[in-house]
Protein backbone atom coordinates (compact mmCIF):
# COMPACT_ATOMS: atom_id res chain seq x y z
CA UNK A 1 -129.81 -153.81 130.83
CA UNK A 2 -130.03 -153.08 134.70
CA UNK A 3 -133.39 -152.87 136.40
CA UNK A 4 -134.47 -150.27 138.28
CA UNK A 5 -133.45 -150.59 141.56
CA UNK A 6 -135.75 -150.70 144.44
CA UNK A 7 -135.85 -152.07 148.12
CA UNK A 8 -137.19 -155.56 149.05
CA UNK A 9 -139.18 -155.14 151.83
CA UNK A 10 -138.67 -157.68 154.86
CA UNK A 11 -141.85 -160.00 155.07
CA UNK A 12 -144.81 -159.41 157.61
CA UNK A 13 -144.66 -162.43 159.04
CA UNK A 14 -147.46 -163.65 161.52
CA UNK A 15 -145.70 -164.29 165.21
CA UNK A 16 -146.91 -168.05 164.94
CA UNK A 17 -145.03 -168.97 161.91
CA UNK A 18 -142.62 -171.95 162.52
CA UNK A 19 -139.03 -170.47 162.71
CA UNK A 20 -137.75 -172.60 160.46
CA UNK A 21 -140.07 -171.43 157.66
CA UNK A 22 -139.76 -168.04 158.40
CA UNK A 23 -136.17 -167.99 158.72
CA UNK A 24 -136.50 -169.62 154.97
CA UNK A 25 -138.75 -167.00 154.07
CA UNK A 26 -136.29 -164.11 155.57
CA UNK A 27 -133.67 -165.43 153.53
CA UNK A 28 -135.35 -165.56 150.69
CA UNK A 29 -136.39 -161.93 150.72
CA UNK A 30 -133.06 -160.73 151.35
CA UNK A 31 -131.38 -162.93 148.48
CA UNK A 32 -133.76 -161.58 146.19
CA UNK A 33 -133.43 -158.15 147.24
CA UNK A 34 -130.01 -158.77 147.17
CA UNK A 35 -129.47 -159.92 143.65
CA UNK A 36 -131.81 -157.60 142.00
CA UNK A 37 -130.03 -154.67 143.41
CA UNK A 38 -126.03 -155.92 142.31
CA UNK A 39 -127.91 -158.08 138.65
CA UNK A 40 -129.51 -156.88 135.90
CA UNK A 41 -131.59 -158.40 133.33
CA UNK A 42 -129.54 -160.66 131.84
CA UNK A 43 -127.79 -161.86 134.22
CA UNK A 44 -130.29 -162.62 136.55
CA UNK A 45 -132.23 -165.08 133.41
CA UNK A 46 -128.95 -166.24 132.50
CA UNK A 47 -128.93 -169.98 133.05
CA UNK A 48 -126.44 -171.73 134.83
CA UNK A 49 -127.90 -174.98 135.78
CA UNK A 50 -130.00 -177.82 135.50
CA UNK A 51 -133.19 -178.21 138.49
CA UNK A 52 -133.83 -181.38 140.11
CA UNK A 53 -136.91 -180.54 138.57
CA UNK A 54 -135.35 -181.38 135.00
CA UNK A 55 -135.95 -177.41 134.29
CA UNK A 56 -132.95 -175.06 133.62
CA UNK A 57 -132.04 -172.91 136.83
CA UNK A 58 -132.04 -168.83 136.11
CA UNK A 59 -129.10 -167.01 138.27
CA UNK A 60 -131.93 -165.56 140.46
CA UNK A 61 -133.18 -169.08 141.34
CA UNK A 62 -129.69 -169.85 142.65
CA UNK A 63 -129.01 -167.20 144.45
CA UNK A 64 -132.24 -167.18 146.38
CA UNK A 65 -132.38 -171.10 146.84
CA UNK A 66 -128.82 -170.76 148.40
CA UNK A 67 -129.63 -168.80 151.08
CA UNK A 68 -132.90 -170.53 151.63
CA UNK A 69 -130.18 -174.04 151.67
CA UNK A 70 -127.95 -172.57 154.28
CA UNK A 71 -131.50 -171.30 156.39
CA UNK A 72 -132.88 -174.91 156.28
CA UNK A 73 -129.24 -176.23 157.32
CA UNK A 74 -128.66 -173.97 160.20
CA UNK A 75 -132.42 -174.23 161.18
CA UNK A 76 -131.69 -178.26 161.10
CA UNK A 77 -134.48 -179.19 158.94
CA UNK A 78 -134.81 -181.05 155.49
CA UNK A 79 -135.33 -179.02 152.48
CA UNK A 80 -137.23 -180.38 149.22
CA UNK A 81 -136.51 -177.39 146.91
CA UNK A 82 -137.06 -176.89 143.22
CA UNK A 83 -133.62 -176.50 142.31
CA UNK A 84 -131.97 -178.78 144.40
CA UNK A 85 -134.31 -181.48 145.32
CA UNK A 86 -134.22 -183.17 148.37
CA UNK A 87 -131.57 -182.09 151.22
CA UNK A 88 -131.30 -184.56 154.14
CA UNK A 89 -130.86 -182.35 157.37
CA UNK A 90 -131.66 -185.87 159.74
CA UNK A 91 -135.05 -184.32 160.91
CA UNK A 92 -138.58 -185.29 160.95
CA UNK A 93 -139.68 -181.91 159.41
CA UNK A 94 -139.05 -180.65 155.77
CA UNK A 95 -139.53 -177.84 154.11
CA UNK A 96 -141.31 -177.77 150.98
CA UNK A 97 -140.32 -174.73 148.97
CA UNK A 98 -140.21 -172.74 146.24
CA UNK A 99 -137.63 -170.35 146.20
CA UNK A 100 -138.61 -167.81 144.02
CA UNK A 101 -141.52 -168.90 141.85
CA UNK A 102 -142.61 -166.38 138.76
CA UNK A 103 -138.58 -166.62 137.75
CA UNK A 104 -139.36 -165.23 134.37
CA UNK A 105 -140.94 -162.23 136.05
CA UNK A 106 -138.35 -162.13 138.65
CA UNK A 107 -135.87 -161.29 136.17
CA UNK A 108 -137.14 -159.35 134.00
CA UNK A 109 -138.54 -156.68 136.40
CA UNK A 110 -141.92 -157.93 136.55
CA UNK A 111 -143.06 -157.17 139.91
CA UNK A 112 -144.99 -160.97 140.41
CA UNK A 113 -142.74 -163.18 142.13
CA UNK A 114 -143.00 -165.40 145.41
CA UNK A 115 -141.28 -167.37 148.12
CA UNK A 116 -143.91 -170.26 148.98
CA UNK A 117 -143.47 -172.99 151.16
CA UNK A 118 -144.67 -175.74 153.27
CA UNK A 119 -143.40 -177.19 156.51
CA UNK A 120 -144.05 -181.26 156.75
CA UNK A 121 -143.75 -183.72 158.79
CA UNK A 122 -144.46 -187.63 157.74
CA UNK A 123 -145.51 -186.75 154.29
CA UNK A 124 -148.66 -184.61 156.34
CA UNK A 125 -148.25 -180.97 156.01
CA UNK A 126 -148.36 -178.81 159.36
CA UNK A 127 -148.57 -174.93 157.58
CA UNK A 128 -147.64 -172.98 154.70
CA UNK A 129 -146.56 -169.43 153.67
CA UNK A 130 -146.08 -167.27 150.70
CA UNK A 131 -144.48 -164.31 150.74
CA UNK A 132 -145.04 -161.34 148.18
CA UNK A 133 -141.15 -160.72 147.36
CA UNK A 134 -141.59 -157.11 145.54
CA UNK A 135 -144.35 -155.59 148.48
CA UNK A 136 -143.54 -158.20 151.52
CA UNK A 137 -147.07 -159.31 151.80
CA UNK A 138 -147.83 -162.76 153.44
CA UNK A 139 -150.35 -165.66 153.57
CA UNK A 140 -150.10 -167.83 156.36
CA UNK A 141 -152.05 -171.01 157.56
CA UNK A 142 -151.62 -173.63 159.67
CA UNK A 143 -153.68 -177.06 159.15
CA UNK A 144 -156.14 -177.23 161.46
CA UNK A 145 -156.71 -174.03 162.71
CA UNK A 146 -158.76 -171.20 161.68
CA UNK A 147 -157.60 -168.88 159.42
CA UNK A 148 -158.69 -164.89 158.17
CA UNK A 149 -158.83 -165.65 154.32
CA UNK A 150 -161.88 -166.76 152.60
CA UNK A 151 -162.53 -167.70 148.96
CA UNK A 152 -164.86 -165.78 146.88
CA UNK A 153 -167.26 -169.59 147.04
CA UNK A 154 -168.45 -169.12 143.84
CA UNK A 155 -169.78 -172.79 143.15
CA UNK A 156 -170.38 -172.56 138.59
CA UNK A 157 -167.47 -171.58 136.26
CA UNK A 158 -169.37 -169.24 134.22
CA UNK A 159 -168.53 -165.49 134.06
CA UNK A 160 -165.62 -166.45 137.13
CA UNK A 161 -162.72 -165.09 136.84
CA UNK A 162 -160.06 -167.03 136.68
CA UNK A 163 -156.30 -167.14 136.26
CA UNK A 164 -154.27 -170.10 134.07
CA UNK A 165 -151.19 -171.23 133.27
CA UNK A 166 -150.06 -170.11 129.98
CA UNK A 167 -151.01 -172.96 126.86
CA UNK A 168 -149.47 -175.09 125.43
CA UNK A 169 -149.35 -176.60 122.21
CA UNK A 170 -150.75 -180.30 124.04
CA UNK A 171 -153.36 -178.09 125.65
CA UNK A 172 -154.73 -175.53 123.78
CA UNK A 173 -158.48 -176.85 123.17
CA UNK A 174 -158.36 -177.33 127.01
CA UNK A 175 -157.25 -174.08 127.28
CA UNK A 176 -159.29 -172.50 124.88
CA UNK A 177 -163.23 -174.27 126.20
CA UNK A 178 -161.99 -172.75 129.71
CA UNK A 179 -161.79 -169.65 128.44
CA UNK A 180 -164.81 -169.88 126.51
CA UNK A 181 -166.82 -169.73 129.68
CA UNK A 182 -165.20 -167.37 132.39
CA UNK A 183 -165.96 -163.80 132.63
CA UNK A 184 -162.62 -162.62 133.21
CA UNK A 185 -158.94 -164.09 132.37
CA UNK A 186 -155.53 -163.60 133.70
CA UNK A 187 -151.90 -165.03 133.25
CA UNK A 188 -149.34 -163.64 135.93
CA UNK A 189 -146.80 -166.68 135.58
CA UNK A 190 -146.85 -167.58 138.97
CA UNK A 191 -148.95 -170.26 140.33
CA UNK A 192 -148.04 -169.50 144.35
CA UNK A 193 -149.20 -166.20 144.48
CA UNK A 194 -152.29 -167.08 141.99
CA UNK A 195 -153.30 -169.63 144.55
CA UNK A 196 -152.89 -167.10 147.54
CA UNK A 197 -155.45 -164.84 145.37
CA UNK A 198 -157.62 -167.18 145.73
CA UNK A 199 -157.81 -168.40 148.98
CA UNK A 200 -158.10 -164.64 149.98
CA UNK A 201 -161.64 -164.38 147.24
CA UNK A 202 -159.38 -162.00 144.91
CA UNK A 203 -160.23 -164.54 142.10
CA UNK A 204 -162.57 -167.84 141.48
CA UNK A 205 -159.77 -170.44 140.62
CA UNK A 206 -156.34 -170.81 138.99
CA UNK A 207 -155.47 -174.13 136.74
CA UNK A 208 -153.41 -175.70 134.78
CA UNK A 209 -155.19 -176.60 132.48
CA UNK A 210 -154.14 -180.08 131.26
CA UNK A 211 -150.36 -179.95 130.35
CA UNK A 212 -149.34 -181.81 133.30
CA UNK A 213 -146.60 -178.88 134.29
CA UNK A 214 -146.74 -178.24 138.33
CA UNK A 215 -144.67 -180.03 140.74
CA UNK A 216 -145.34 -180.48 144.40
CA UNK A 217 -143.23 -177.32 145.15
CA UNK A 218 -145.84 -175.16 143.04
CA UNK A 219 -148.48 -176.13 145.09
CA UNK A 220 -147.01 -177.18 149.17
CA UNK A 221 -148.35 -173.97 150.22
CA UNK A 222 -151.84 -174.04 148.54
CA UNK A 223 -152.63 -177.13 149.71
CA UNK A 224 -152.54 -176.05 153.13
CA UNK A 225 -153.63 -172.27 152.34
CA UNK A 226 -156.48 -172.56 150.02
CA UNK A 227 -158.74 -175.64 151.77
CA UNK A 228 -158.14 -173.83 155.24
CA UNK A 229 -159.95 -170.87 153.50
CA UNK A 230 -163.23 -172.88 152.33
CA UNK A 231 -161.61 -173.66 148.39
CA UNK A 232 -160.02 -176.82 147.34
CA UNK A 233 -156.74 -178.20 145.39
CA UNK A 234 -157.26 -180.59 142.94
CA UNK A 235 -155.51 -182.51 139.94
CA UNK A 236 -157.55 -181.88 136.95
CA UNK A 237 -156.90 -186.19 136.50
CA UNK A 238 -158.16 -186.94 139.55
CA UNK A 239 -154.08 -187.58 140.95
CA UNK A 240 -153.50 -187.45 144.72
CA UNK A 241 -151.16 -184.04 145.68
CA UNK A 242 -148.44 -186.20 146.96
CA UNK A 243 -145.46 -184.64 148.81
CA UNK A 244 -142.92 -186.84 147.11
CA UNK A 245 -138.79 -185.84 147.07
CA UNK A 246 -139.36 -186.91 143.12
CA UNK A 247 -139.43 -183.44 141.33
CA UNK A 248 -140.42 -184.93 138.05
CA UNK A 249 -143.99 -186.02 138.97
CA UNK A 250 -146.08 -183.49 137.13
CA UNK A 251 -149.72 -182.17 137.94
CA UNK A 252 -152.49 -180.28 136.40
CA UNK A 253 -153.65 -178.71 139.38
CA UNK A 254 -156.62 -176.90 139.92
CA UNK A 255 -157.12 -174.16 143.01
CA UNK A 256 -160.46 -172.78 143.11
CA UNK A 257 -162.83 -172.02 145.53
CA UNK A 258 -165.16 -174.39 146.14
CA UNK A 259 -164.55 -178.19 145.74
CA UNK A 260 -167.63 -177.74 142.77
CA UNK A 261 -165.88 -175.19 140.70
CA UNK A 262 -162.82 -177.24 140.79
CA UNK A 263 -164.30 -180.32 139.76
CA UNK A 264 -166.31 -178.65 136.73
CA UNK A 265 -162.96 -177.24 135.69
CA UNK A 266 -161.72 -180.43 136.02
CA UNK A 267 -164.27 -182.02 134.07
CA UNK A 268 -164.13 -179.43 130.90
CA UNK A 269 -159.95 -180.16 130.84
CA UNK A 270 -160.82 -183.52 130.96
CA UNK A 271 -163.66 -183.55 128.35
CA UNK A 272 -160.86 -181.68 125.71
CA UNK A 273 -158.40 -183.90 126.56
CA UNK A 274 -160.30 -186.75 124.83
C-alpha cells in the first residue's frame, strides 16, 4: 500500500550550525523525502539488513543513512551512525547520528520521525540538532552557550506528564509504578524528538524505563540539547552517557527536566527492578 504523498520540507536550520551537521541534516531530509515519495509501506519496513546496532535495518533507514554517509564523507568528518557504526573519515570531529529515528513510524505514515545528531570532538560533544523530518522543525544547541529552549522545571513526578518507551516484558512493573504516578502519558516511538519536547517544556521527562534499550545515537543530541535548556540526561542505573563507537552498549535513559525529576524516576525504575 502507497502512502500518501506529501513534500518534505527542507530544515530551518539556525545560521550557526556546523556545516558538517547541517549538510547531514540536509541530506537526511531530502533522502527521506525522497523515499517516501518513490516507497510505499512495505517497502519502506521491508528489512534488508543487519545495524551495527545488532537491530534489523528497515529500507528507509538505508536510504536516509546513505546519503547522510556520503554528507559526512564529502564534509570530511567521521560518522558513528546507527546502521553502520563507526566510519573513519581521518578527522578529529564525528558525527553522532541518527538517521531517521521513529523508523516504525517513518514507514508506516506516521508523521513522528527525526534526524538527530551530535557533532564531537575527543569523546566531548561541541552541539547537537534534531530535525522534525515531516514539518522541518529544528532544535539546535551548542555546549556552552545560551540557548532559547527551557524545560517546563517541574522538580516531583506526580501528575507530570511524561512520555516512555513502550514496555517490555523485563520491564513492565517498572513501567507500570511510573505510570501509576504521572498525570498524563504518551508513547510516540521516538526518543529524539521526545527529548527535544522536553528541553523546549512541551513535556516533564521521557524514559526508558528499565529495559536497557537506547544507544548513544538515541540520545547524542539530548545530551547536549536538554542540560543547555535547564533539564538533565540520565541513566536510570546511574551509567555514564558515554560516546563510545560500540553500538551495543545499551541505556535506560532518562530526559527530564530537572536533575530531581530525573533522579526520582530513576529511583522508582530502580526500586521495581529489585
Amino acid at each position: 500500500m502507497s502512502l500518501i504523498a506529501w513534500p518534505v520540507p527542507a530544515p530551518g536550520l539556525p545560521a550557526d550550525v556546523h556545516p558538517a551537521l547541517a549538510a547531514a541534516a540536509r541530506a537526511a531530509s531530502a533522502a527521506y523525502g525522497s523515499a517516501r515519495l518513490s516507497l510505499g509501506r512495505a517497502a519502506l519496513a521491508e528489512e534488508i539488513a543487519m545495524g551495527a546496532d545488532g537491530t534489523p535495518t528497515m529500507r528507509v533507514d538505508a536510504a536516509v543513512e546513505d546519503a547522510v554517509a556520503e554528507s559526512a564523507q564529502r564534509s570530511g568528518v567521521n560518522l558513528l551512525s546507527e546502521e553502520a557504526g563507526f566510519l573513519d573519515h581521518g578527522s578529529a570531529l564525528t558525527l553522532v547520528v541518527d538517521p531517521v529515528d521513529g523508523s516504525a513510524n517513518a514507514a508506516s505514515g506516521v508523521p513522528l520521525s527525526c534526524f538527530a545528531g551530535a557533532l564531537v570532538r575527543d569523546a566531548a560533544p561541541s552541539e547537537a540538532l534534531t530535525v522534525w523530518l515531516d514539518t522541518g522543525r529544528t532544535w539546535w544547541a551548542r555546549t556552552g552557550h545560551p540557548t532559547p529552549y527551557r524545560t517546563s522545571g517541574r522538580t516531583t513526578l506526580d501528575g507530570a506528564t511524561v512520555n516512555l518507551l513502550r514496555p517490555k516484558r523485563s520491564n513492565r512493573d517498572a513501567w507500570l509504578r511510573v505510570l501509576d504516578r504521572i498525570g498524563r502519558l504518551r508513547v510516540l516511538g521516538t526518543t529524539c524528538l521526545e527529548a527535544a519536547l522536553v528541553a523546549e517544556g512541551s513535556v516533564d521527562a521521557f524514559a526508558d524505563a528499565g529495559s536497557d534499550t537506547l544507544r548513544i545515537v538515541d540520545l547524542a543530541a539530548a545530551v547536549v540539547t536538554v542540560p543547555a535548556a535547564g533539564g538533565a540526561v540520565i541513566d536510570a542505573r546511574g551509567r555514564a552517557l558515554e560516546f563510545d563507537p560500540d553500538l551495543t552498549r545499551r541505556w535506560s535513559a532518562i530526559v527530564a527536566a530537572t536533575p530531581a525529576l530525573a533522579e526520582e524516576i530513576a529511583a522508582i525504575i530502580v526500586d521495581a527492578s529489585r
